[in-house]
Protein backbone atom coordinates (compact mmCIF):
# COMPACT_ATOMS: atom_id res chain seq x y z
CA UNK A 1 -22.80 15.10 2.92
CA UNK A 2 -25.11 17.33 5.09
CA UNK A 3 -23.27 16.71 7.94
CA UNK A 4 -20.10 18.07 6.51
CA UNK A 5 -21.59 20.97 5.09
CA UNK A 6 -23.69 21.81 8.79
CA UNK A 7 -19.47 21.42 9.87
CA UNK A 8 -18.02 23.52 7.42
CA UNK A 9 -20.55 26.09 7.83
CA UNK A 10 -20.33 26.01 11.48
CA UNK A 11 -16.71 26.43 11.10
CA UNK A 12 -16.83 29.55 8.66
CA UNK A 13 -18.75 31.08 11.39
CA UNK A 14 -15.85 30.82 14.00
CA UNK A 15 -13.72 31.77 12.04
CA UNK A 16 -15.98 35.37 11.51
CA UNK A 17 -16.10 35.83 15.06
CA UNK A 18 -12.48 35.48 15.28
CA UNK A 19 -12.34 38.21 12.80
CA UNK A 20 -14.38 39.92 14.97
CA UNK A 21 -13.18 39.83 17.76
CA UNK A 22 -9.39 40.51 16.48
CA UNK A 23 -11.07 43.38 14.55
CA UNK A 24 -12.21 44.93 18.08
CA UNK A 25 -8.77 44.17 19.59
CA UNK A 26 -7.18 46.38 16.97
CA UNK A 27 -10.23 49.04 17.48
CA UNK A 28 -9.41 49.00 21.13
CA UNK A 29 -5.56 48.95 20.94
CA UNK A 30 -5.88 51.94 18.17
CA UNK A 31 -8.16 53.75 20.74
CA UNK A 32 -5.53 53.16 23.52
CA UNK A 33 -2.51 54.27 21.10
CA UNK A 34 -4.34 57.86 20.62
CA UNK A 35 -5.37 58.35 24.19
């Protein structure tokens, strides 16, 4: 039961980042769109 909670946890968190980092992507894009 730990064990799958450590996993599920540890998945949540890559899933943040990839919010993240998709979150800058748009930032930078947007940025690139008004220059």
């Amino acid at each position: 039961m730990k064990i799958k909670k450590a996993k599920l946890k540890s998945q949540k968190a890559e899933r943040e980042s990839e919010k993240h980092k998709i979150k800058r992507q748009i930032n930078v894009d947007e940025l690139a769109t008004l220059g």
